[in-house]
C-alpha atoms as a PDB file:
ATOM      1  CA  UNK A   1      28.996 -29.913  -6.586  1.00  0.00           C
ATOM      2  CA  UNK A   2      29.497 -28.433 -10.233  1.00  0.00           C
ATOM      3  CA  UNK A   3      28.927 -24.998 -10.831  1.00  0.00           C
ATOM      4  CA  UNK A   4      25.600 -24.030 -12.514  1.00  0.00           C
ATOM      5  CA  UNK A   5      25.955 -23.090 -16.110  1.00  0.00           C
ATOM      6  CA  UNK A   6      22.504 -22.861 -17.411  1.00  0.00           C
ATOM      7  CA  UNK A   7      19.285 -21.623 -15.893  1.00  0.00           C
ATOM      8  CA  UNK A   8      16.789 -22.604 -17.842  1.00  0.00           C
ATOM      9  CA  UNK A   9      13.803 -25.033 -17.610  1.00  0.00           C
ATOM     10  CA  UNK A  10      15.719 -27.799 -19.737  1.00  0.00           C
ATOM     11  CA  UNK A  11      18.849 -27.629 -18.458  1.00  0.00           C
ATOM     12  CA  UNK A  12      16.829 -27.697 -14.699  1.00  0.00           C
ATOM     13  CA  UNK A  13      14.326 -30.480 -15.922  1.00  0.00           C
ATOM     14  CA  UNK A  14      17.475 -32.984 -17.322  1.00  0.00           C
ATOM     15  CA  UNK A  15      19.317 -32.237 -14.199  1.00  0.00           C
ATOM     16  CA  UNK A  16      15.895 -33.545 -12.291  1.00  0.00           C
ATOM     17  CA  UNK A  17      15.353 -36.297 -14.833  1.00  0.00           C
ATOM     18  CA  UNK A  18      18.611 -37.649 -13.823  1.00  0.00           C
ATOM     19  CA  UNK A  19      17.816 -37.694  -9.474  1.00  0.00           C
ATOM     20  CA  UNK A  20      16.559 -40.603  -7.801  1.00  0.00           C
ATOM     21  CA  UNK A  21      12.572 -40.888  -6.845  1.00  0.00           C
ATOM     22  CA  UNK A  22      14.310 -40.281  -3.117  1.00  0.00           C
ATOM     23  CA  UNK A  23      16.093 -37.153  -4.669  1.00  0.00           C
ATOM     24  CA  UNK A  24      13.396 -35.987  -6.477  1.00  0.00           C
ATOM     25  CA  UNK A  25      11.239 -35.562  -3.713  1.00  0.00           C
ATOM     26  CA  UNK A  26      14.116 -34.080  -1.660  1.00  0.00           C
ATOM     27  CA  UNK A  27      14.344 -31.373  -4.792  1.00  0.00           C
ATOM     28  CA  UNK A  28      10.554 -30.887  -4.741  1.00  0.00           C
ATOM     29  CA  UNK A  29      10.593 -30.711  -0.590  1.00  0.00           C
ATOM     30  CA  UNK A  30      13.364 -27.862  -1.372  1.00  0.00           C
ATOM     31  CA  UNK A  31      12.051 -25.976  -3.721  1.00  0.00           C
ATOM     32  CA  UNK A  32       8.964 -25.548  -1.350  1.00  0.00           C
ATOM     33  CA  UNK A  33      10.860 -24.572   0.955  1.00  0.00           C
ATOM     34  CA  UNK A  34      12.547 -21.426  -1.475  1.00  0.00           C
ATOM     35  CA  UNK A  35       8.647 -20.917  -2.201  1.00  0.00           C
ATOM     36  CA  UNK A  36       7.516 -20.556   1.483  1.00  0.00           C
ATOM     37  CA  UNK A  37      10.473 -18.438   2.218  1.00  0.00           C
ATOM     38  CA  UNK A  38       9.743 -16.049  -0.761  1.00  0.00           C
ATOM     39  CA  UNK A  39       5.846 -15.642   1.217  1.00  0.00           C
ATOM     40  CA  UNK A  40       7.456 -15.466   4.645  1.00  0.00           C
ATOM     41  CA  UNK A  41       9.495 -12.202   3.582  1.00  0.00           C
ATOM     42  CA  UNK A  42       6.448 -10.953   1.842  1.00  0.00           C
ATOM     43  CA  UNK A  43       4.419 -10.996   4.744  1.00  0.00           C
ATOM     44  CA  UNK A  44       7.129  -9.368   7.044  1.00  0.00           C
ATOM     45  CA  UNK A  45       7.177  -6.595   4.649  1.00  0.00           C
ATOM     46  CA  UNK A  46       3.728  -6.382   4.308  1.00  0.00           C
ATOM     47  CA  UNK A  47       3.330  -6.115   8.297  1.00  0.00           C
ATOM     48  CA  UNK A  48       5.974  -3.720   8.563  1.00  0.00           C
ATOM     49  CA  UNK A  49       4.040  -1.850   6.027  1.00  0.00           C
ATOM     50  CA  UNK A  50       0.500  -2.106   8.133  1.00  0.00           C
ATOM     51  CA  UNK A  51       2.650  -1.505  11.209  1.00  0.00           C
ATOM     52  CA  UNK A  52       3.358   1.698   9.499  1.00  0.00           C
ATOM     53  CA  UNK A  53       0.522   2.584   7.959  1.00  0.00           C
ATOM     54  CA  UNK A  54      -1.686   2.180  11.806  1.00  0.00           C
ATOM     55  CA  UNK A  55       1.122   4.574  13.301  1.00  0.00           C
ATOM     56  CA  UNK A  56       0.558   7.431  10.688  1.00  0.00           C
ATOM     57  CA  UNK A  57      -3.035   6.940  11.159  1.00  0.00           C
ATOM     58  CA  UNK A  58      -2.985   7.202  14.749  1.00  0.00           C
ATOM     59  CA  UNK A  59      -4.382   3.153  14.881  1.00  0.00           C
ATOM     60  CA  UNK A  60      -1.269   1.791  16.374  1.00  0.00           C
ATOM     61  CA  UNK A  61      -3.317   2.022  19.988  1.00  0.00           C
ATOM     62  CA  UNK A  62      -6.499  -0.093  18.925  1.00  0.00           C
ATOM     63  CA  UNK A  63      -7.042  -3.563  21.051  1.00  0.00           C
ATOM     64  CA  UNK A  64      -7.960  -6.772  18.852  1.00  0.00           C
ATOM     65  CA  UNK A  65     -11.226  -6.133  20.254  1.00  0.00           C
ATOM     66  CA  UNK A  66     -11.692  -2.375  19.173  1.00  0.00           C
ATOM     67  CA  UNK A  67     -10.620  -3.513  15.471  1.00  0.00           C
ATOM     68  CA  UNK A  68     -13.313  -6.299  15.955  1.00  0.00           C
ATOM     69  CA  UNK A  69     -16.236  -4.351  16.617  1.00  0.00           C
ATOM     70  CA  UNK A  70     -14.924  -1.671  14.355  1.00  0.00           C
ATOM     71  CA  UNK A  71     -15.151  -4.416  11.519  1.00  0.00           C
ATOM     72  CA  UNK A  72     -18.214  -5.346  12.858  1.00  0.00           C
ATOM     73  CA  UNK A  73     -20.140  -2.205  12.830  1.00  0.00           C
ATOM     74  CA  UNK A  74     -18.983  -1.295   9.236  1.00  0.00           C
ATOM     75  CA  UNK A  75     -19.930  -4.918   8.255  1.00  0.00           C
ATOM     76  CA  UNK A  76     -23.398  -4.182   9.568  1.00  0.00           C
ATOM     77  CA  UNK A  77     -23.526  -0.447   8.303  1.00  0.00           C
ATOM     78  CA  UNK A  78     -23.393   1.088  11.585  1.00  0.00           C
END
């Protein structure tokens, strides 16, 4: 495989122009992929972050169920 020169939308959309409708789909499939990943590693950081977050607060204890009717009662403005 030749080494990339040029990252830009051009240079990527001749490259694509030039793939097979097999190969295209296998390029869309992978860039999916590189999208899905890019969430994945969002959300890990994000529950790391509320991981955090409910130890400093002292929530790190709470049951589904507690954090249920918690949500609950502040939905019904208890």
């Amino acid at each position: 495989m030749g080494q990339v020169k040029e990252l830009n939308e051009e240079a990527i959309l001749g490259r694509f122009r030039q793939l097979s409708p097999d190969e295209r789909k296998e390029a869309l499939d992978f860039l999916d992929f590189l999208a899905y990943r890019g969430n994945v590693r969002r959300w890990i950081e994000f529950d790391g972050w509320a991981l955090n977050l409910a130890k400093d607060r002292g929530f790190s204890n709470l049951t589904e169920e507690d954090v249920a009717r918690i949500v609950d009662d502040f939905r019904s403005g208890k």
